[in-house]
C-alpha atoms as a PDB file:
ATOM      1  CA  UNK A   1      53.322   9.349  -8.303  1.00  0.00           C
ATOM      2  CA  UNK A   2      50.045   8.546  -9.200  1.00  0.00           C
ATOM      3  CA  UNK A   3      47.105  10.474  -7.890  1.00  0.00           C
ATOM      4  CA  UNK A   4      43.297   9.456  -7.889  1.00  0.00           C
ATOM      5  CA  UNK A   5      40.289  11.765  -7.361  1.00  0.00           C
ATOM      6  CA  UNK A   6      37.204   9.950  -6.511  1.00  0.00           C
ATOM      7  CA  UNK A   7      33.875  11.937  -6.789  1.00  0.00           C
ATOM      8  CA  UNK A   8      32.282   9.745  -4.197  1.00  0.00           C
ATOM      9  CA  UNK A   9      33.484   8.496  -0.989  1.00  0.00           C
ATOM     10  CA  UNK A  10      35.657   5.592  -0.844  1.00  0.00           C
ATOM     11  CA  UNK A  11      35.458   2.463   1.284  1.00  0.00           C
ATOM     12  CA  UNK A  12      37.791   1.707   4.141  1.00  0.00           C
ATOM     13  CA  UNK A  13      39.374  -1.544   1.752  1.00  0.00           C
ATOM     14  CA  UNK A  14      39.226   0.843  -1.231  1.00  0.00           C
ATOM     15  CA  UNK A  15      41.223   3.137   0.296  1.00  0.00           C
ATOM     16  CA  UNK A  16      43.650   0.617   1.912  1.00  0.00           C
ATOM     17  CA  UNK A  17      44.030  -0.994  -1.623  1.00  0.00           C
ATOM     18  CA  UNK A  18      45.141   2.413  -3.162  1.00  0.00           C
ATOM     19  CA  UNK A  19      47.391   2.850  -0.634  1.00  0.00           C
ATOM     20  CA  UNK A  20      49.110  -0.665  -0.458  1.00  0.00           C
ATOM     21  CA  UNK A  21      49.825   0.436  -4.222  1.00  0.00           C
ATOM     22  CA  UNK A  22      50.935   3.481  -3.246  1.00  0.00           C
ATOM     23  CA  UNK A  23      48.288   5.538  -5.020  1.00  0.00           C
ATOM     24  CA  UNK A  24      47.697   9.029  -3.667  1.00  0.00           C
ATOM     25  CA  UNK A  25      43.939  10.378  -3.528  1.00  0.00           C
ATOM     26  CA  UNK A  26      41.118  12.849  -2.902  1.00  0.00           C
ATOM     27  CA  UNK A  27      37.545  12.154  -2.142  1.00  0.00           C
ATOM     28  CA  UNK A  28      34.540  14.278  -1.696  1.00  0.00           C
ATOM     29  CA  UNK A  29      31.278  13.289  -2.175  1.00  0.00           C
ATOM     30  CA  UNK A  30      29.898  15.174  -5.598  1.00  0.00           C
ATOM     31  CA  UNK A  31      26.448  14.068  -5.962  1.00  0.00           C
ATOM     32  CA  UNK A  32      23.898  14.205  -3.450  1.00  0.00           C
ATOM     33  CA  UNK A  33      20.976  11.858  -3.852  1.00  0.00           C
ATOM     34  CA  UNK A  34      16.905  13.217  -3.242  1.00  0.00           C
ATOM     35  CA  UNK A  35      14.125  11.126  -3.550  1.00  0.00           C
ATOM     36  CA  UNK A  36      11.260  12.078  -5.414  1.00  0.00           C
ATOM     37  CA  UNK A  37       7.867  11.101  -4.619  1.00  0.00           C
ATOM     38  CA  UNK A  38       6.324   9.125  -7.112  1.00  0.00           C
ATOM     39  CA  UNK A  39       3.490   6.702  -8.079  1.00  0.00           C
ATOM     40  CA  UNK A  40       4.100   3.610  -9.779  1.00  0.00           C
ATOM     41  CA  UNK A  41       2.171   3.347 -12.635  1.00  0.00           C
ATOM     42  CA  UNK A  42      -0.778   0.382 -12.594  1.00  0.00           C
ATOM     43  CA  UNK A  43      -1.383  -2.572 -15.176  1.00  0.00           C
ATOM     44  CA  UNK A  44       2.200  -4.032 -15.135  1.00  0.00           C
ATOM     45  CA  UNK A  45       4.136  -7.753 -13.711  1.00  0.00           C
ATOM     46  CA  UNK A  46       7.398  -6.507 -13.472  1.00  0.00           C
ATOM     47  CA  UNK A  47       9.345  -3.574 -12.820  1.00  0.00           C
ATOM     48  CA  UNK A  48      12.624  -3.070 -14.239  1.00  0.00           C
ATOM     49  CA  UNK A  49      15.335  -0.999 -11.709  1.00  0.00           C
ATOM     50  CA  UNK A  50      18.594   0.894 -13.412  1.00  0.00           C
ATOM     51  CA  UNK A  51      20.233   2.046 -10.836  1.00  0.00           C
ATOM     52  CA  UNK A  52      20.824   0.971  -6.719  1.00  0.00           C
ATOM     53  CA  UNK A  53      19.536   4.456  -5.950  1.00  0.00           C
ATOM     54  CA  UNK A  54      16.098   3.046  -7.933  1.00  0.00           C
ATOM     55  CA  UNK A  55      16.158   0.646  -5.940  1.00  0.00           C
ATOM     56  CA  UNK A  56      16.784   2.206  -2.228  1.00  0.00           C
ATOM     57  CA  UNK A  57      14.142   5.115  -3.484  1.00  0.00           C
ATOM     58  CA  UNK A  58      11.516   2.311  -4.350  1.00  0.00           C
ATOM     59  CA  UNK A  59      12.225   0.680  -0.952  1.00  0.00           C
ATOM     60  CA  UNK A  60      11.840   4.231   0.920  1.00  0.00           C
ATOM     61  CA  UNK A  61       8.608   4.157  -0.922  1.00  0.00           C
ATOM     62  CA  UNK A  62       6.978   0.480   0.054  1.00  0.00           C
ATOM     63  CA  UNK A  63       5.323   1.391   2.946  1.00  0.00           C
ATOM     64  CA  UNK A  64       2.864   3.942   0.561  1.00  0.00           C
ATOM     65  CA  UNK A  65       1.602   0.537  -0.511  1.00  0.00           C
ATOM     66  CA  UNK A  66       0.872  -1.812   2.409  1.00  0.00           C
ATOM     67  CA  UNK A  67      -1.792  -3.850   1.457  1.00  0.00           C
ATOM     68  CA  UNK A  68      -1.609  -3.538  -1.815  1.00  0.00           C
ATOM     69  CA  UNK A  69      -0.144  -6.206  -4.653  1.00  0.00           C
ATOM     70  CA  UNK A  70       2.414  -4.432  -6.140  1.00  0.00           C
END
């Protein structure tokens, strides 16, 4: 039998796909996710995002910019 451990949690069609192929598994979430406050730094056009978490930490951070071109 095959057995998966997944270090974050899985989706409801994840885990209904491992299951269909008869695919045992564990989840637990392993990483837990802080945002940092930060400042982005002045003088640039674009901004370049490696990660979703970037991305959903940027977006927590908009509103310290209303009214401002960022």
């Amino acid at each position: 039998m095959k057995y998966i451990l997944s270090t974050k949690l899985l989706t409801s069609d994840q885990k209904a796909i491992l299951n269909d192929a008869g695919i045992d598994f564990l989840e637990y979430q392993a990483i837990k996710i802080q945002y940092r406050k930060f400042q982005l730094p002045d003088g640039f056009d674009n901004y370049i995002f490696t990660s979703q978490n970037a991305v959903e930490a940027f977006i927590s951070h908009l509103s310290n910019y209303q009214g401002q071109q960022i």
